[in-house]
N, C-alpha and C. Protein backbone atom coordinates (compact mmCIF):
# COMPACT_ATOMS: atom_id res chain seq x y z
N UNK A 1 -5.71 -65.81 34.47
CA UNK A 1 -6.23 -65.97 33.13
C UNK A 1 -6.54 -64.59 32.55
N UNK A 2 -5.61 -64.58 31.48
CA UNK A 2 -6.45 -62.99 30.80
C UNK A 2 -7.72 -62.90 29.63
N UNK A 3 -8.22 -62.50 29.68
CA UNK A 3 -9.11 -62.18 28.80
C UNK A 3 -9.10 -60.99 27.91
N UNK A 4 -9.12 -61.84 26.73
CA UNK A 4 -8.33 -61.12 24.75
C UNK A 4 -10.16 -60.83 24.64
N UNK A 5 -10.23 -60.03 23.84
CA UNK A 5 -11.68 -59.49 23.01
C UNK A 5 -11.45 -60.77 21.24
N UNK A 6 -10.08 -60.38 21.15
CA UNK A 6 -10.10 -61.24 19.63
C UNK A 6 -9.92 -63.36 20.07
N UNK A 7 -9.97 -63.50 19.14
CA UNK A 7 -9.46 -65.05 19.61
C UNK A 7 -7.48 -65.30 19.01
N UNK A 8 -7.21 -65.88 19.86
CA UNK A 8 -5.33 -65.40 19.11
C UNK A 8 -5.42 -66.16 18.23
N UNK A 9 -6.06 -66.48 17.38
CA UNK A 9 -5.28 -66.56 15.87
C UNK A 9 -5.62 -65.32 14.78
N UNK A 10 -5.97 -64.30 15.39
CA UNK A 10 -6.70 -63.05 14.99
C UNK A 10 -5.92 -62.08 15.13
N UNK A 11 -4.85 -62.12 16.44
CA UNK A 11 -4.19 -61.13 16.67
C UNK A 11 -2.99 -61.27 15.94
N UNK A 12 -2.35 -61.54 15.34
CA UNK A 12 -1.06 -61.47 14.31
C UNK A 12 -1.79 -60.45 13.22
N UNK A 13 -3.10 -61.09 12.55
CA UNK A 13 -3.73 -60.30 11.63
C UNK A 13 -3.88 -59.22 11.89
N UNK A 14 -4.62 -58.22 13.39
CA UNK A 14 -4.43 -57.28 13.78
C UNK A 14 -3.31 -56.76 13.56
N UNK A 15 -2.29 -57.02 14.23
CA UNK A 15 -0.88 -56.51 14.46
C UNK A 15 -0.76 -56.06 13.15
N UNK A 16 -0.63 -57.15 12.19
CA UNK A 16 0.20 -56.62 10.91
C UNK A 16 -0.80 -55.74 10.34
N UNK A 17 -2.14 -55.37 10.26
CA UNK A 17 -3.35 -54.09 9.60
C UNK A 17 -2.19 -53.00 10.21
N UNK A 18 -2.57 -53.04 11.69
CA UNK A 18 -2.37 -52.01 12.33
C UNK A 18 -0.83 -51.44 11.92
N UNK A 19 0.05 -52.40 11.59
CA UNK A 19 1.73 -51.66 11.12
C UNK A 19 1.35 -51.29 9.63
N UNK A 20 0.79 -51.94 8.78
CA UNK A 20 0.76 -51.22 7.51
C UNK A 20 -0.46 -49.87 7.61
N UNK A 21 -0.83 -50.38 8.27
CA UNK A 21 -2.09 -48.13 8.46
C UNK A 21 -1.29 -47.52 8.86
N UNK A 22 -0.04 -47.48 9.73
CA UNK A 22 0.53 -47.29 10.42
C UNK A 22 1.98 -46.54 9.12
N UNK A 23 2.25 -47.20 8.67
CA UNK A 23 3.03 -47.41 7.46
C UNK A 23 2.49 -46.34 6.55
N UNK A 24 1.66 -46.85 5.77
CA UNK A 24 0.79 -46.03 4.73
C UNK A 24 0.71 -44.74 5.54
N UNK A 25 0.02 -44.09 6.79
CA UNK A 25 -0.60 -42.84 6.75
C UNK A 25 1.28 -42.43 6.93
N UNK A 26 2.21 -42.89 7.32
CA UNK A 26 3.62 -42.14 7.43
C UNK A 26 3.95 -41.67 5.75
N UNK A 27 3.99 -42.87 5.06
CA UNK A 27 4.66 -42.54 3.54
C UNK A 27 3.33 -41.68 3.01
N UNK A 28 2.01 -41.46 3.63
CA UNK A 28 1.21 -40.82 2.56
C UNK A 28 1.68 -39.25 3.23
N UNK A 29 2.17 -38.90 4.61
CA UNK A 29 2.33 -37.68 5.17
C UNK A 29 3.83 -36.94 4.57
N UNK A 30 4.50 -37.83 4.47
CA UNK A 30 5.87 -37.64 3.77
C UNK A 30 5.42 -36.94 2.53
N UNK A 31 4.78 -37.75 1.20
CA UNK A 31 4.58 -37.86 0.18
C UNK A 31 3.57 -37.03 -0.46
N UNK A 32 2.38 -37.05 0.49
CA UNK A 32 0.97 -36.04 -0.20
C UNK A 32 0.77 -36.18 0.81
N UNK A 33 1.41 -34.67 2.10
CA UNK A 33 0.55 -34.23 3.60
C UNK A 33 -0.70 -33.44 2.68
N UNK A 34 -0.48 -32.36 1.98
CA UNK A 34 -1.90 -31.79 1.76
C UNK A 34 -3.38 -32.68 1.35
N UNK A 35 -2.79 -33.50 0.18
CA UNK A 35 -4.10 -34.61 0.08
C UNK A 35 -4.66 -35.39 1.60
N UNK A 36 -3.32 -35.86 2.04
CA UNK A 36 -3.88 -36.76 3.08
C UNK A 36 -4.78 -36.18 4.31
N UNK A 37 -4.24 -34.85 5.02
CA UNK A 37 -4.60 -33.96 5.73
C UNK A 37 -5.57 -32.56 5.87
N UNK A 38 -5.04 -32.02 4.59
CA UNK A 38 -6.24 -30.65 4.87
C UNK A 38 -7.77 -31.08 4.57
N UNK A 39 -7.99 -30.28 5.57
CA UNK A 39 -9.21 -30.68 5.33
C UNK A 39 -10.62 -29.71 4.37
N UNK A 40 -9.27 -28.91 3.58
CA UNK A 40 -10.22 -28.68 2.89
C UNK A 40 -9.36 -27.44 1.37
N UNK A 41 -10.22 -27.01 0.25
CA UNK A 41 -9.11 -26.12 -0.03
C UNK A 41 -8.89 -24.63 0.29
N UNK A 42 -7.53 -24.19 0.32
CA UNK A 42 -7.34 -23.01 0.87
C UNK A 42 -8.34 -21.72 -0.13
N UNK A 43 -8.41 -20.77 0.63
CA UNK A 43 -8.77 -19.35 0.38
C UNK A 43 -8.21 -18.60 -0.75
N UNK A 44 -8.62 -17.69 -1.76
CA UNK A 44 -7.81 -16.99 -2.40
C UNK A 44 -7.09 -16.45 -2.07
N UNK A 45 -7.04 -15.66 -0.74
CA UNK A 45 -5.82 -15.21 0.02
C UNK A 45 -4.80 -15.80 0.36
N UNK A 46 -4.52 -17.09 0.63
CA UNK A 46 -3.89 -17.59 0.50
C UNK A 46 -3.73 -18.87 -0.59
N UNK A 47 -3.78 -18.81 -1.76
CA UNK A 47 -3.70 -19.37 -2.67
C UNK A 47 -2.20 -19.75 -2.91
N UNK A 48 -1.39 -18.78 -2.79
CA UNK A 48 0.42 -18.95 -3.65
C UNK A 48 0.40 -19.85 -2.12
N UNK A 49 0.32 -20.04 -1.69
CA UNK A 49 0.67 -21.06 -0.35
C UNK A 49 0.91 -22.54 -0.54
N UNK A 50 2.15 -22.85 -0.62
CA UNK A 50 2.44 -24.33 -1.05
C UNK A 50 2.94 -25.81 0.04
N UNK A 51 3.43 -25.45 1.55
CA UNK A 51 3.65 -26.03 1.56
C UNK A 51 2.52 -26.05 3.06
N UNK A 52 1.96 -26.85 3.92
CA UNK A 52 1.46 -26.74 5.13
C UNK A 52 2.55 -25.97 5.97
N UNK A 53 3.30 -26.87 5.85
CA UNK A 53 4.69 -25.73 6.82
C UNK A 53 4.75 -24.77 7.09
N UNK A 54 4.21 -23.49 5.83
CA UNK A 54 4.37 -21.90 5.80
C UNK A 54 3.36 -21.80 6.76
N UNK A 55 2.16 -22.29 7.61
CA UNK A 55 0.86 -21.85 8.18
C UNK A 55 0.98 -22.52 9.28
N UNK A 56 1.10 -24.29 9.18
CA UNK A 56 1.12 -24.99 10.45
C UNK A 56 2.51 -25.50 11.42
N UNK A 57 2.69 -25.55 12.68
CA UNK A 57 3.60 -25.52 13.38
C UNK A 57 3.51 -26.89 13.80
N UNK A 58 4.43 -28.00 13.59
CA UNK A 58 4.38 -29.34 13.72
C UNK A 58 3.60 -29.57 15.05
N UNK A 59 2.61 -30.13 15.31
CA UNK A 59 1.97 -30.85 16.60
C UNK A 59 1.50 -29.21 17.59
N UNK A 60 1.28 -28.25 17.17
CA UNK A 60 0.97 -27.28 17.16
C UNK A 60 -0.37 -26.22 16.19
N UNK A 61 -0.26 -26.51 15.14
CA UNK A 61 -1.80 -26.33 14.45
C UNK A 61 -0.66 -24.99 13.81
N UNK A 62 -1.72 -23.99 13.34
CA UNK A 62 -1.02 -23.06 12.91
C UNK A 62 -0.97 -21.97 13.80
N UNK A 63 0.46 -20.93 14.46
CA UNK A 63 0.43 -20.05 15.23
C UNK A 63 0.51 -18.52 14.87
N UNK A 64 0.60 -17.67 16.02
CA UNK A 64 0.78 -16.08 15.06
C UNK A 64 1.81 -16.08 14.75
N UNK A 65 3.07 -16.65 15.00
CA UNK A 65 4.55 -16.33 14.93
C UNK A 65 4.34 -16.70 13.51
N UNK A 66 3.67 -18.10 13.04
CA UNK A 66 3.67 -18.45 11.50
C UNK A 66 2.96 -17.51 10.97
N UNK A 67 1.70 -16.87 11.18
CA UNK A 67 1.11 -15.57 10.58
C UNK A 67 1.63 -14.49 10.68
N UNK A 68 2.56 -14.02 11.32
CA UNK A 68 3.26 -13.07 11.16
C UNK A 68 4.49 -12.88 10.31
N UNK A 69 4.97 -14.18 10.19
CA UNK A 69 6.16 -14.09 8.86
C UNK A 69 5.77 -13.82 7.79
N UNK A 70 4.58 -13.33 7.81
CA UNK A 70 3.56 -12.76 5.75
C UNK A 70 3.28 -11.91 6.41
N UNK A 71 2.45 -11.77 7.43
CA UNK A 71 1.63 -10.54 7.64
C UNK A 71 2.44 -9.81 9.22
N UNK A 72 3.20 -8.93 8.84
CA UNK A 72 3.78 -8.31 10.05
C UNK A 72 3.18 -6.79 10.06
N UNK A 73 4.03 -6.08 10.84
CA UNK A 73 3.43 -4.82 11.36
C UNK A 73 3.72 -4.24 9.82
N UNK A 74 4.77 -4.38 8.92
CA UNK A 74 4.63 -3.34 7.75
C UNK A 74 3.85 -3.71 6.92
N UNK A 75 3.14 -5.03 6.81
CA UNK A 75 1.78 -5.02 5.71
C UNK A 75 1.07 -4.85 6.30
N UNK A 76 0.69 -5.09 7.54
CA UNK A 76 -0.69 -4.06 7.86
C UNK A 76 -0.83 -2.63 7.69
N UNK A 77 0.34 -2.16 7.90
CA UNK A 77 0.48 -0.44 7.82
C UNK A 77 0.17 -0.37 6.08
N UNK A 78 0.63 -0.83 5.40
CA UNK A 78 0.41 -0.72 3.90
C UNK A 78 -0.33 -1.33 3.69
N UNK A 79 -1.89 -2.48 4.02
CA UNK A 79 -2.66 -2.66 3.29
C UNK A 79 -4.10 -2.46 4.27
N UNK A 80 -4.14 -2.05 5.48
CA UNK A 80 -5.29 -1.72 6.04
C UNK A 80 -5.21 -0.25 6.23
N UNK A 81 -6.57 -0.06 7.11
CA UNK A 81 -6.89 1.21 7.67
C UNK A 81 -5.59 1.51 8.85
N UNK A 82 -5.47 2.52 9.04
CA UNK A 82 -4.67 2.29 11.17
C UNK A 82 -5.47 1.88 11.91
N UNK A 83 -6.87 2.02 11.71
CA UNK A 83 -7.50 1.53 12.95
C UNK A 83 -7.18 -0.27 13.19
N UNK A 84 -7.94 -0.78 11.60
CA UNK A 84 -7.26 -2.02 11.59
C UNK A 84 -6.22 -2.34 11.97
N UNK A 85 -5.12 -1.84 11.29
CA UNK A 85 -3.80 -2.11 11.53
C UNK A 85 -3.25 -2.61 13.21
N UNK A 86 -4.11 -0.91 13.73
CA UNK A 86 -3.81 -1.26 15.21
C UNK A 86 -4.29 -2.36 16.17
N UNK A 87 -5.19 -2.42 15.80
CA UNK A 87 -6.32 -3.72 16.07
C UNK A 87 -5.50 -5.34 16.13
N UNK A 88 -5.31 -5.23 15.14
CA UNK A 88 -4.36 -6.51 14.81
C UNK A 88 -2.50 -7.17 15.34
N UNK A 89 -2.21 -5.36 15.41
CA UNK A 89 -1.13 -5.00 16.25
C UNK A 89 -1.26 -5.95 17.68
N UNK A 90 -2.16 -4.75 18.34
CA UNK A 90 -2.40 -5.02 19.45
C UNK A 90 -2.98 -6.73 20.12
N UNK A 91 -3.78 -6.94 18.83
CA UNK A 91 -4.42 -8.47 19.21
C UNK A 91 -2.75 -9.43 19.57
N UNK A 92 -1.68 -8.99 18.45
CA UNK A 92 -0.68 -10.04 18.35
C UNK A 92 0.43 -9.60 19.57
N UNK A 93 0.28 -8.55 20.50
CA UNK A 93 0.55 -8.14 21.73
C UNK A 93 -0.16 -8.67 22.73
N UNK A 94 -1.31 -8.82 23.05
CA UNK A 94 -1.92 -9.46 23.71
C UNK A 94 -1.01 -11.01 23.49
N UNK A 95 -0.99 -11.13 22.66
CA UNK A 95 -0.81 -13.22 22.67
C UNK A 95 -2.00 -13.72 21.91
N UNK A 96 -2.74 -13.16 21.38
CA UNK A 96 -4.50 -13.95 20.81
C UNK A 96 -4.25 -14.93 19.75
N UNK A 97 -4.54 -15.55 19.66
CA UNK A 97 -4.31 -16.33 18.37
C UNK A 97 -5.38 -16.09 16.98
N UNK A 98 -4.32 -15.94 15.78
CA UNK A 98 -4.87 -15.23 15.24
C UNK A 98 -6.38 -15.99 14.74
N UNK A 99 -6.52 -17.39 14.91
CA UNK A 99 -7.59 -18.32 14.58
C UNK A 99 -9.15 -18.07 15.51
N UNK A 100 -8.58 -16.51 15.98
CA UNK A 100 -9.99 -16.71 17.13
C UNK A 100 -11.00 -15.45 16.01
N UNK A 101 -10.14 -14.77 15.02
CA UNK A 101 -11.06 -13.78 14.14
C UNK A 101 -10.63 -14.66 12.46
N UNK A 102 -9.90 -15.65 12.52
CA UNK A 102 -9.49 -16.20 11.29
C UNK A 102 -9.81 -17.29 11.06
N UNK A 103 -10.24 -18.08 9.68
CA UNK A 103 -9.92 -19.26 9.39
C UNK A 103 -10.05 -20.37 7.70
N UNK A 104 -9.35 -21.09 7.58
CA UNK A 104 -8.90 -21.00 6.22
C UNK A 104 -9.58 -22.78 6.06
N UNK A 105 -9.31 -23.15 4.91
CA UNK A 105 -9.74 -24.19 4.31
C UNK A 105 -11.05 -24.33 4.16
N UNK A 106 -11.04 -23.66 3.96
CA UNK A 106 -13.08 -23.59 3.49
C UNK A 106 -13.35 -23.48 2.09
N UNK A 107 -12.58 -23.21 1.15
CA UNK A 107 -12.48 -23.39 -0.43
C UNK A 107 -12.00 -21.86 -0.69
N UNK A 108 -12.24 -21.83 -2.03
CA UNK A 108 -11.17 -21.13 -3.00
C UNK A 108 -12.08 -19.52 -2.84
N UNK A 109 -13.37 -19.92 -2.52
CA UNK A 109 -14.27 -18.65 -2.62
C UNK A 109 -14.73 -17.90 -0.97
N UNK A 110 -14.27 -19.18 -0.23
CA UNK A 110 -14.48 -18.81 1.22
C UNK A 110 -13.92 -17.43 1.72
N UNK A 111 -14.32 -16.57 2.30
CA UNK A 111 -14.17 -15.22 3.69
C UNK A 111 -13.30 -16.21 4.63
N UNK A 112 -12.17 -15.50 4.73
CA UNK A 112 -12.04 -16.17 5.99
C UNK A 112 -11.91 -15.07 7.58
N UNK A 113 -12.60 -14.34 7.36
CA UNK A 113 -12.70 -13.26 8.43
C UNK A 113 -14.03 -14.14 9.06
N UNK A 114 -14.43 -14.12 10.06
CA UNK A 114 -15.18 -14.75 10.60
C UNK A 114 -16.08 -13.98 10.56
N UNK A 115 -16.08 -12.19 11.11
CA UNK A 115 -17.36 -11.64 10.78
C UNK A 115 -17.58 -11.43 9.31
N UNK A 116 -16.59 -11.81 8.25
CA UNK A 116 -16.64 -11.53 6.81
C UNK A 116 -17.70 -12.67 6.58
N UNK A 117 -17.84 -13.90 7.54
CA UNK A 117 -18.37 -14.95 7.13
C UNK A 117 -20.18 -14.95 6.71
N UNK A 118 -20.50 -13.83 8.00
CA UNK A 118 -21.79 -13.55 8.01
C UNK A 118 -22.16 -12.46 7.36
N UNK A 119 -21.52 -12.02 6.42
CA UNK A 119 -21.93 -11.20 5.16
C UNK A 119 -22.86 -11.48 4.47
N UNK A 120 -23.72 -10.50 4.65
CA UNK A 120 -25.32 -10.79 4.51
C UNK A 120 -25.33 -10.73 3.11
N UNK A 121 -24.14 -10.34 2.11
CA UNK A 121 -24.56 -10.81 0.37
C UNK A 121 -23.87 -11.54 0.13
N UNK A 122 -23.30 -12.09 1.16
CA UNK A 122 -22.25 -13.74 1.10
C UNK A 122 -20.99 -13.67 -0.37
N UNK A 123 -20.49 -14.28 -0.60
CA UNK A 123 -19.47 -14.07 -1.51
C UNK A 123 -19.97 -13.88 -2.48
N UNK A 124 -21.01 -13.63 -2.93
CA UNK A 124 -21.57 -13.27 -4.83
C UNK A 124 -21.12 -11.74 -4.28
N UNK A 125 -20.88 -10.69 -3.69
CA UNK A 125 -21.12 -9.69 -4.65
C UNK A 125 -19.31 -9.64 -4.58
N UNK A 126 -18.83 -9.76 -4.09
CA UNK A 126 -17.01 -9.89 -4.19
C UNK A 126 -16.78 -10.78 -5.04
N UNK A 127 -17.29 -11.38 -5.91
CA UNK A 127 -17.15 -11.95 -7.04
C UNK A 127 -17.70 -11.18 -8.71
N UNK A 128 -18.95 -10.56 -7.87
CA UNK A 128 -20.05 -9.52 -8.77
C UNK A 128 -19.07 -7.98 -9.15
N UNK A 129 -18.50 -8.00 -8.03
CA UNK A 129 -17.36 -6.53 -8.16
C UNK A 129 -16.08 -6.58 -8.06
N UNK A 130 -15.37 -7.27 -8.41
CA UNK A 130 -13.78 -7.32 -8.18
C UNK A 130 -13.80 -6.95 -7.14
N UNK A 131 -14.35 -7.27 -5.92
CA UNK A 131 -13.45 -6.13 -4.77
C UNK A 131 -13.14 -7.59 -3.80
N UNK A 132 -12.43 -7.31 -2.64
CA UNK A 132 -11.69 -8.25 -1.73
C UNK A 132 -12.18 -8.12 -0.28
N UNK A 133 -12.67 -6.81 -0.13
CA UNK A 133 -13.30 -6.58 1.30
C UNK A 133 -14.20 -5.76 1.13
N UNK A 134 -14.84 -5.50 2.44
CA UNK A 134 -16.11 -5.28 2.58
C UNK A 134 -16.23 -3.63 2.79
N UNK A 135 -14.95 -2.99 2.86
CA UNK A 135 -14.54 -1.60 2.77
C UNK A 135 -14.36 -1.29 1.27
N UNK A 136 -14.51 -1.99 0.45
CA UNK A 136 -14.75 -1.24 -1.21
C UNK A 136 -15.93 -0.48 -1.50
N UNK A 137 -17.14 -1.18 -0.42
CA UNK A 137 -18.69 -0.15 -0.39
C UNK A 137 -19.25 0.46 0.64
N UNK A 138 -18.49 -0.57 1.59
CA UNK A 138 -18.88 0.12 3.43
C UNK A 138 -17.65 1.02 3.86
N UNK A 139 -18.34 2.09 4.75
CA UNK A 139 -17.36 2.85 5.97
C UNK A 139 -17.82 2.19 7.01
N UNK A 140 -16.90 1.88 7.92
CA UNK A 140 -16.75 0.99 9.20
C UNK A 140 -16.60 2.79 10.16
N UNK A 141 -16.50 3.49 9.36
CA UNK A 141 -16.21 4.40 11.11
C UNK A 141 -14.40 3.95 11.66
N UNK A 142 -14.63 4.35 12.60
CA UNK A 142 -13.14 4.28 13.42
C UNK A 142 -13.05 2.91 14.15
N UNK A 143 -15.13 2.70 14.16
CA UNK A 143 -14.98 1.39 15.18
C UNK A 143 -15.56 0.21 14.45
N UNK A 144 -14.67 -1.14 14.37
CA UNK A 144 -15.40 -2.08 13.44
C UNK A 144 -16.38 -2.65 13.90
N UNK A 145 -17.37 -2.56 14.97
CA UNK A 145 -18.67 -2.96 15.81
C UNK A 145 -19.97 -2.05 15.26
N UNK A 146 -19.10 -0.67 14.64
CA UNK A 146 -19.79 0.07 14.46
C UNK A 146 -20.97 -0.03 13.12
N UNK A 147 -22.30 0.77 12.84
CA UNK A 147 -23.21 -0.09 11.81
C UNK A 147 -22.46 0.78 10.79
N UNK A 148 -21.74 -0.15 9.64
CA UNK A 148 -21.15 0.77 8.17
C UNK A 148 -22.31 1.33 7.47
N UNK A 149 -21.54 2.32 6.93
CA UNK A 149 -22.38 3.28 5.86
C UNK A 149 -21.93 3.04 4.42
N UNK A 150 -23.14 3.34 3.39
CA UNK A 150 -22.49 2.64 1.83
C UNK A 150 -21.60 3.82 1.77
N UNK A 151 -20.91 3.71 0.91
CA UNK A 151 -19.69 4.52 0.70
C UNK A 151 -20.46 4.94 -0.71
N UNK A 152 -20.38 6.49 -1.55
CA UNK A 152 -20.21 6.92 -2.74
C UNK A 152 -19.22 6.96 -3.34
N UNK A 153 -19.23 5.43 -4.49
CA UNK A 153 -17.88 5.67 -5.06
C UNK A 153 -18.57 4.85 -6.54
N UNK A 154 -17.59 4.96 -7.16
CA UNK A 154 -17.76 4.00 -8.68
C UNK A 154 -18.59 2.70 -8.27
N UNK A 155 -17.77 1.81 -7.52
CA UNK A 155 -18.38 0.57 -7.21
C UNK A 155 -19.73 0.82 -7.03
N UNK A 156 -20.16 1.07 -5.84
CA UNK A 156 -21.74 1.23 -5.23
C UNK A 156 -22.90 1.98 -6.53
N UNK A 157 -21.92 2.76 -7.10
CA UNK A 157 -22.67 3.63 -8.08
C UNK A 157 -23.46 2.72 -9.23
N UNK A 158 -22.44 1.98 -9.23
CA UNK A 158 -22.91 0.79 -10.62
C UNK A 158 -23.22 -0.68 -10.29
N UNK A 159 -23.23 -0.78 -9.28
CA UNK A 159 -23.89 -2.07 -8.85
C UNK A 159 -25.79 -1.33 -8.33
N UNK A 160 -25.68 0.03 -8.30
CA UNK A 160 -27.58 0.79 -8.19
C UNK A 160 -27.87 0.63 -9.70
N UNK A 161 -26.93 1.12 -10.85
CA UNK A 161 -27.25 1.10 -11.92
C UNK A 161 -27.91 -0.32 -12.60
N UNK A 162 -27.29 -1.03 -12.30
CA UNK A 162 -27.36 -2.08 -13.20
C UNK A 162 -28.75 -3.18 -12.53
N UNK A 163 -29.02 -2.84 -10.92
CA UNK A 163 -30.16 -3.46 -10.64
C UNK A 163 -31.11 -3.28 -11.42
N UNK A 164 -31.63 -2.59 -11.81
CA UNK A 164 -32.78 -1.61 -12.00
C UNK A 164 -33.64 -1.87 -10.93
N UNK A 165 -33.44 -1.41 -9.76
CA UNK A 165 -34.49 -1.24 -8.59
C UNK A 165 -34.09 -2.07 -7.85
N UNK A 166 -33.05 -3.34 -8.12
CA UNK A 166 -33.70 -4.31 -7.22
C UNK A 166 -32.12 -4.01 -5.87
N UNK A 167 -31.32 -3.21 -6.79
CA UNK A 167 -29.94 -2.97 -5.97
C UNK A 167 -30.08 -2.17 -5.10
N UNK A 168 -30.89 -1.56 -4.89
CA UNK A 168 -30.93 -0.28 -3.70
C UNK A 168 -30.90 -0.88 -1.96
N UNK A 169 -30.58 0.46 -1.08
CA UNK A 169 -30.50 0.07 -0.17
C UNK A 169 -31.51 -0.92 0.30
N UNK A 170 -31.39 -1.87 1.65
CA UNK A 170 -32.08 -2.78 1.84
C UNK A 170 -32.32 -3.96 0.82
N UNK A 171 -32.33 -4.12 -0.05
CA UNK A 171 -32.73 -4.83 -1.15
C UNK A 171 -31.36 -6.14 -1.52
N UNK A 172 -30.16 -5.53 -1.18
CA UNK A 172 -29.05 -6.18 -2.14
C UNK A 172 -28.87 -7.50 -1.02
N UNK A 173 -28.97 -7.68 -0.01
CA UNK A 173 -28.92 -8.97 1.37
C UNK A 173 -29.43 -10.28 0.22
N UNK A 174 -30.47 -10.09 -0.17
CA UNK A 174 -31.08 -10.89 -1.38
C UNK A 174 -30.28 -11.56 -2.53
N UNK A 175 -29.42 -11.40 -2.58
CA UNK A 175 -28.84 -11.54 -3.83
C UNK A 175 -29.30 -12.47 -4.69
N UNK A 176 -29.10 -13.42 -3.82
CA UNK A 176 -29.29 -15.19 -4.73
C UNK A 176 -30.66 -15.15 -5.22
N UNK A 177 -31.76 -14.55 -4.85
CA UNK A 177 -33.39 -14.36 -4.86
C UNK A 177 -33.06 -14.66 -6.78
N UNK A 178 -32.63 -13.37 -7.25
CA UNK A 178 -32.52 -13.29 -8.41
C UNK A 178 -31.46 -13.93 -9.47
N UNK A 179 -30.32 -13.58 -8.72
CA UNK A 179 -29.32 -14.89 -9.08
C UNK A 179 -28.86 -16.06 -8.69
N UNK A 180 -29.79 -17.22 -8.83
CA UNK A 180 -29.62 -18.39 -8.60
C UNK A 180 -28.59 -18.88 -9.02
N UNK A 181 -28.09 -19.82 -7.36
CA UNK A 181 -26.81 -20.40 -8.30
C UNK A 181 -25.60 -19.33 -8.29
N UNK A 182 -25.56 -18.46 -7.86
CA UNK A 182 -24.45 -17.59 -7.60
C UNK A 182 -24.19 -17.07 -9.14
N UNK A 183 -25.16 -17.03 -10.14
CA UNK A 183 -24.85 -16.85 -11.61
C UNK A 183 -24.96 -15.29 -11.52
N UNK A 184 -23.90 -14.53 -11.96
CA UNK A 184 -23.96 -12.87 -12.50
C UNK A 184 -24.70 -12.68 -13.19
N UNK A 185 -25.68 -12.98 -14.41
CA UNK A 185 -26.73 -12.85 -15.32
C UNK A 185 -27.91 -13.34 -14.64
N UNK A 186 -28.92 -12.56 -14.84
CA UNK A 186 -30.77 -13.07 -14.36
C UNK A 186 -31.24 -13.65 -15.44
N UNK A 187 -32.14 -14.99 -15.49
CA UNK A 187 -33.17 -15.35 -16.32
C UNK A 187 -33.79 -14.99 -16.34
N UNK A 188 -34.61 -14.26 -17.44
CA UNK A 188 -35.89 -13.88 -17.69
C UNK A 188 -36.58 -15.05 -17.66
N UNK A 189 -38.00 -14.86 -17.18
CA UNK A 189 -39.19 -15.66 -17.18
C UNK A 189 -39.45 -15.85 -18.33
N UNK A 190 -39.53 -14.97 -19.59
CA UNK A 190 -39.83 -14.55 -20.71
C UNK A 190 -40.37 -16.19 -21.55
């Protein structure tokens, strides 16, 4: 004697749910994989990115071989430091995957550098300054572990200006204190 959990006039009904979920999530993966699947929206860095395909490797997730068909050894040489460059070189020599310092679908405003993540003025001031990384105001040194120094340049110069006091060293970690809401303009109490 076997013993069913449903009573059988239940299980046909099962059967046929289970072929149309079955059904539906195929024609919705065909039709709209990004709606049905990501779980979230991509990064400005990768924004022109249209299809999952360019990032993820079927039943595989996404690999370096797929990150390396955009980002190979000649855009790193042309858009980082060498130290970086080499860094990244070397990580994709090793075998590392690049998802162990990376990661994407977190929205349109998300870091996806992982130590970019814990950026103590969080994405308002790369929004506050046109800039894209965290080397538009910091020197990293040779070593990226190392504690950065503000850099003297235009940027840093006018993000002191425009605080009046409140931008100076130590002070800027705060951001949101004064701009609530991630808003570029302060309310006066007034």
């Amino acid at each position: 004697m076997r013993f069913s959990p449903l009573p059988p006039s239940s299980i046909r009904f099962v059967v046929i749910a289970i072929i149309l979920l079955l059904a539906w999530l195929a024609w919705g993966s065909v039709n709209y994989p990004e709606a049905l699947w990501a779980p979230g929206n991509l990064s400005r860095y990768h924004a022109d990115i249209s299809a999952c395909g360019d990032c993820h490797q079927a039943f595989q997730g996404t690999t370096a071989k797929k990150c390396t068909s955009c980002h190979n050894d000649k855009s790193f040489a042309a858009g980082s430091r060498p130290n970086v460059a080499e860094f990244h070189q070397q990580t994709i020599r090793d075998g590392k995957p690049c998802q162990a310092c990376h990661t994407e679908h977190r929205g349109a405003l998300a870091q996806i550098t992982i130590g970019a993540m814990l950026n103590p003025h969080g994405e308002f001031v790369f929004r506050a300054t046109g800039t894209h990384s965290c080397t538009a105001c910091h020197d990293f040194s040779a070593d990226l572990k190392s504690r950065s120094y503000l850099l003297d340049n235009a940027i840093v110069r006018h993000l002191m200006d425009e605080g009046d006091g409140a931008h100076r060293l130590g002070k800027m970690a705060r951001c949101l204190a004064c701009h609530g809401g991630g808003r570029l303009e302060i309310e006066d109490d007034d």
